[in-house]
Structure formats: C-alpha cells, structure tokens
Protein backbone atom coordinates (compact mmCIF):
# COMPACT_ATOMS: atom_id res chain seq x y z
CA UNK A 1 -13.74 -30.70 -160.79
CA UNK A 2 -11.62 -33.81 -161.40
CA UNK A 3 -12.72 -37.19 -161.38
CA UNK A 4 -14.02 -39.43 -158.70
CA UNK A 5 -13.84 -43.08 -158.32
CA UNK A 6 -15.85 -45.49 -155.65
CA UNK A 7 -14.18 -48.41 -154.02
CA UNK A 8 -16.48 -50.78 -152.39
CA UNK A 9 -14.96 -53.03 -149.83
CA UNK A 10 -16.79 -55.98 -148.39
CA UNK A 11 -19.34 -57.14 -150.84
CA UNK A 12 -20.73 -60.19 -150.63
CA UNK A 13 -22.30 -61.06 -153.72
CA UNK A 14 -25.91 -62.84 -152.45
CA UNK A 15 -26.02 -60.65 -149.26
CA UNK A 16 -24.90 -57.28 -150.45
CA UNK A 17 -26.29 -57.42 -154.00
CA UNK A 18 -29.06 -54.50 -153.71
CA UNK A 19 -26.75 -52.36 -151.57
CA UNK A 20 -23.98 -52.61 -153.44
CA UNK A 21 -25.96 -52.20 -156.92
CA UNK A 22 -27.60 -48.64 -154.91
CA UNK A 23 -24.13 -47.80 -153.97
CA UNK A 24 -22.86 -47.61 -157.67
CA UNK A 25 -26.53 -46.09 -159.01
CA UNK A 26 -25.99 -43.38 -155.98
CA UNK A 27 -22.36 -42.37 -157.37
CA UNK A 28 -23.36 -42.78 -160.89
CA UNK A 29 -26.39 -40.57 -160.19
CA UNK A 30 -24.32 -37.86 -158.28
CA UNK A 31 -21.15 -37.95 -160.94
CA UNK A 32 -18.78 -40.38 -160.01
CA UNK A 33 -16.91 -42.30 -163.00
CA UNK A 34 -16.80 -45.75 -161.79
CA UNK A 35 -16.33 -48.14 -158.88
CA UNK A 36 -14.17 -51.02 -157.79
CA UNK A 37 -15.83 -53.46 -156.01
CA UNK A 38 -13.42 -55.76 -154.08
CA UNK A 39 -15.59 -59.28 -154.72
CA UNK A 40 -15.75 -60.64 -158.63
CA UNK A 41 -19.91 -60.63 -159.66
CA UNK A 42 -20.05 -60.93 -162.65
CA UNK A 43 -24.04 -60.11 -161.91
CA UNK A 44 -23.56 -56.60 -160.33
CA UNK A 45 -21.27 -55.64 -163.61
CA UNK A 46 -23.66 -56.67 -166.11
CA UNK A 47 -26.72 -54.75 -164.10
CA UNK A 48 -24.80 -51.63 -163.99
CA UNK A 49 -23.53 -51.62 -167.58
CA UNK A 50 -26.95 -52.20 -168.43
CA UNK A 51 -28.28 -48.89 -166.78
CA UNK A 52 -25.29 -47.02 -168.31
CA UNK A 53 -26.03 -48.21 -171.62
CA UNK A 54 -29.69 -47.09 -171.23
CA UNK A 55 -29.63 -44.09 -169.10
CA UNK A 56 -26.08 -42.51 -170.79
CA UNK A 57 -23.07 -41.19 -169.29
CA UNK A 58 -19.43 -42.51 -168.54
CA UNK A 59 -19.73 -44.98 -166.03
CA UNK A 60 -17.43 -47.98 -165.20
CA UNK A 61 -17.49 -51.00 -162.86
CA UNK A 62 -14.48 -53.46 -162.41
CA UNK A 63 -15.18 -55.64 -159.94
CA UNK A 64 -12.56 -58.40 -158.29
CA UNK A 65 -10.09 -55.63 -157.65
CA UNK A 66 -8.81 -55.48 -153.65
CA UNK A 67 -8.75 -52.32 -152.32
CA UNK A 68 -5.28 -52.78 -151.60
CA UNK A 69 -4.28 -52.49 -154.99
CA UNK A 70 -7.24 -50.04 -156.46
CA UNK A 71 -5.51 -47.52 -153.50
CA UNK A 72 -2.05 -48.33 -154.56
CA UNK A 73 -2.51 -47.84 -158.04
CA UNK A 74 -4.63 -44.77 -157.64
CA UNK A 75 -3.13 -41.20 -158.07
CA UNK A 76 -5.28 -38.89 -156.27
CA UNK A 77 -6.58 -38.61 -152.80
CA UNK A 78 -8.41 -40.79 -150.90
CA UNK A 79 -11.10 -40.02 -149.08
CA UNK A 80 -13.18 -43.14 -146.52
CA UNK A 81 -16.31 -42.55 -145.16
CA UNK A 82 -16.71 -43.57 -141.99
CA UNK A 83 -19.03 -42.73 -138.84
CA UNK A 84 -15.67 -42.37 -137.13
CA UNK A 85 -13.95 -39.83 -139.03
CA UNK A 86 -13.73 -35.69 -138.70
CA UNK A 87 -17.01 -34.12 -139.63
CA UNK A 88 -17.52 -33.57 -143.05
CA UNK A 89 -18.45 -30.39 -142.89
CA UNK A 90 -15.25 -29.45 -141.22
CA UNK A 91 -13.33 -31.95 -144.02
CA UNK A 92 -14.98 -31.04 -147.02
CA UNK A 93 -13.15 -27.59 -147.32
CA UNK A 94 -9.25 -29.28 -147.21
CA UNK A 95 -9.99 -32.21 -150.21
CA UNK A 96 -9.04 -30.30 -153.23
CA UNK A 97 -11.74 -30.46 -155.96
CA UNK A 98 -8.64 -30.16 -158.79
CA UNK A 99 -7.15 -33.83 -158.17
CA UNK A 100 -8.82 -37.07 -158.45
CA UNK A 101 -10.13 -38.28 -155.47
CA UNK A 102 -11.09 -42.15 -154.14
CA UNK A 103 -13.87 -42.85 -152.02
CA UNK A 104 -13.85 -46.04 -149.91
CA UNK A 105 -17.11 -47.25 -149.04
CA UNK A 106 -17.66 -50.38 -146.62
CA UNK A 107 -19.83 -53.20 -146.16
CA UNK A 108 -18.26 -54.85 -143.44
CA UNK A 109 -15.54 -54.35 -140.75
CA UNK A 110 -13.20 -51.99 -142.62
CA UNK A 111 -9.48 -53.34 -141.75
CA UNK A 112 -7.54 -50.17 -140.10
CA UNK A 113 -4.80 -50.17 -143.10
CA UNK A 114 -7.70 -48.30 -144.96
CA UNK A 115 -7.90 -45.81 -142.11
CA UNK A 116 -4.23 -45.34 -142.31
CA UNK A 117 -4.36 -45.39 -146.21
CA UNK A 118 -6.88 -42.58 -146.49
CA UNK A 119 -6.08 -39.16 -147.03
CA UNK A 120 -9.36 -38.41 -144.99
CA UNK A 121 -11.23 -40.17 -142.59
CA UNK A 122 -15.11 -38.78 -142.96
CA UNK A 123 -17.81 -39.12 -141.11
CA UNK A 124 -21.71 -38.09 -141.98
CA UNK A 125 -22.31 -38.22 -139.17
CA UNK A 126 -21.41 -40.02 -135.85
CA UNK A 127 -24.25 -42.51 -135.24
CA UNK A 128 -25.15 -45.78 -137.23
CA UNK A 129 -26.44 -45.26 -140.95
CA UNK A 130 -26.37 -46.33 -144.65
CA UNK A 131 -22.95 -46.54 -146.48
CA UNK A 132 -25.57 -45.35 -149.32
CA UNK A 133 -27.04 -42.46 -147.28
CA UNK A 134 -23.19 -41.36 -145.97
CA UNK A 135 -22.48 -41.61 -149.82
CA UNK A 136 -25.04 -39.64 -151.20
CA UNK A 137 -24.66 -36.80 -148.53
CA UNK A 138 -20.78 -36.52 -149.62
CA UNK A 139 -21.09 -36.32 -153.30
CA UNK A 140 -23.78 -34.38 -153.00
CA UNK A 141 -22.13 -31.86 -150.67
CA UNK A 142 -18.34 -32.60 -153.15
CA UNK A 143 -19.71 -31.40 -155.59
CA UNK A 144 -22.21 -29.10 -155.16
CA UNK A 145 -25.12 -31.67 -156.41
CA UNK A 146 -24.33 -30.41 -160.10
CA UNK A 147 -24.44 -34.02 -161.36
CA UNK A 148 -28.13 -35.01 -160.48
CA UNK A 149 -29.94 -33.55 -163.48
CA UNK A 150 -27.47 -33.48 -166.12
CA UNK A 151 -28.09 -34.86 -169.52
CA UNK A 152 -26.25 -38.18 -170.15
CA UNK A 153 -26.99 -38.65 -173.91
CA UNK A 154 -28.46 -42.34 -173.13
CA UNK A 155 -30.99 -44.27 -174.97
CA UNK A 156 -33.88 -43.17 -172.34
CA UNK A 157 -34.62 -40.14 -171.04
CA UNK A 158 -36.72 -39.76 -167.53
CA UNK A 159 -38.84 -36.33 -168.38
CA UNK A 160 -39.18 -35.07 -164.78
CA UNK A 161 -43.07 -34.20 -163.92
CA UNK A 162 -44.92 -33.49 -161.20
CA UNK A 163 -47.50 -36.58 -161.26
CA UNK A 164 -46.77 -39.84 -163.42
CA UNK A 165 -43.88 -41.46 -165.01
CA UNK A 166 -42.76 -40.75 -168.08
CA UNK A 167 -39.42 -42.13 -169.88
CA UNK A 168 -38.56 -41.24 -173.46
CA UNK A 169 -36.55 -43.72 -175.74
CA UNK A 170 -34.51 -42.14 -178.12
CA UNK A 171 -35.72 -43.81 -181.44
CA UNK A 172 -39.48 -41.82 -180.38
C-alpha cells in the first residue's frame, strides 16, 4: 500500500484546536504519513511532533499550506470525504491502493473547486457526523485497519491489557 497524506481545510486555530489535533492522532493512529493543515499553528505542530516523538512512527505535520497548492503539488489521487459523495463502500473498490492517495478533510464549508479537484467524492455516510468519525471509518476500511497495532519504535510503549493502564518508556 502506498502512502497517504491528510489535508485539513478550515481550521481555525482557537475553535478547531481539539478536532483538528484528533483528526491528525486518528490518521496517525490508522497509518497515514502526515497532514497539511491549511491555517499556520504553530501550537497544533508542536503537539503532534510531540506524540510522534514519544509514541514512534513517521509522522509529519506542515501546517499554513492551502489546499490549493498541497492538491496541486500532490501526485497521487485525491480522495474528499464528504456526506455528499458516492458511498464508500461502492468507492472504496476503484481508489487504487498502489498510488499515493490525498484525503481532504473539512472543517467548514468546503469551496466546490475541492469537489471538482477530487478524484473521489466519499461519503460515510449521508447524514450529519464527525470529519473524525468519517475519517476513521475510511482508513480503517483503506486499509484494512493493519495500522492500529503496529509497533512504531517510539520512546513509550502502551502494553494493551484488559483492566488498567500501563505505558512502558524505553530506558525501563
């Protein structure tokens, strides 16, 4: 499977801070590379970097990038989720799984160039929900959920059990 990349449009960096932070843990979590993020916070890169650093894995945020030029420089396909779009059950089979792909995520209005720039349209669904719910179904459905327990070589390790909490630092 080739590489995917989130671009978050719309963030509004003291409204949208927890959303868009659970939108980039979400994709991290489920094996994305990075995200764009159309707004410069300087905040939101630092917290993410943070759990990267601690938690392992290849992850990258940029964020003051519009998503006309993330989708312009891009060389893959693009893929927006949207309550709108086909059914992704009935989508999911045509986006190849051997190129790069781009998935738009809103916050706001999305402006109808980005339906007209995507590759697919996508809908989880045709009723009201979370951009991090919508998300999370499609990478988890993309790509099989293969991502969510593999090891990232961080500095901590969450030991999954059945009561408690337990983390393990590296240097134990």
């Amino acid at each position: 499977m080739s590489d995917i990349w989130i671009m978050r449009i719309g963030h509004r960096p003291e409204r949208d801070k927890r959303v868009t932070t659970h939108v980039a843990l979400s994709s991290r979590a489920l094996g994305a590379k990075g995200i764009y993020v159309d707004t410069e916070d300087p905040v939101l890169e630092e917290n993410i970097r943070s759990v990267a650093t601690r938690f392992g894995g290849d992850y990258s945020i940029q964020t003051g990038v519009t998503w006309q030029k993330a989708t312009k420089d891009f060389k893959g396909k693009i893929v927006h989720l949207t309550m709108y779009g086909q059914r992704v059950d009935e989508a999911l089979p045509k986006i190849p799984t051997d190129e790069d792909i781009m998935v738009i995520v809103g916050a706001e209005k999305v402006p109808a160039e980005v339906y007209q720039r995507a590759d697919f349209n996508i809908s989880v669904g045709n009723q009201p929900h979370s951009e991090i719910a919508a998300l999370a179904i499609f990478l988890y459905l993309y790509t099989g959920g293969k991502h969510l327990y593999e090891d990232r070589d961080g500095e901590m390790t969450v030991i999954p059990n059945e009561r408690g909490k337990t983390v393990v630092k590296k240097d134990d």
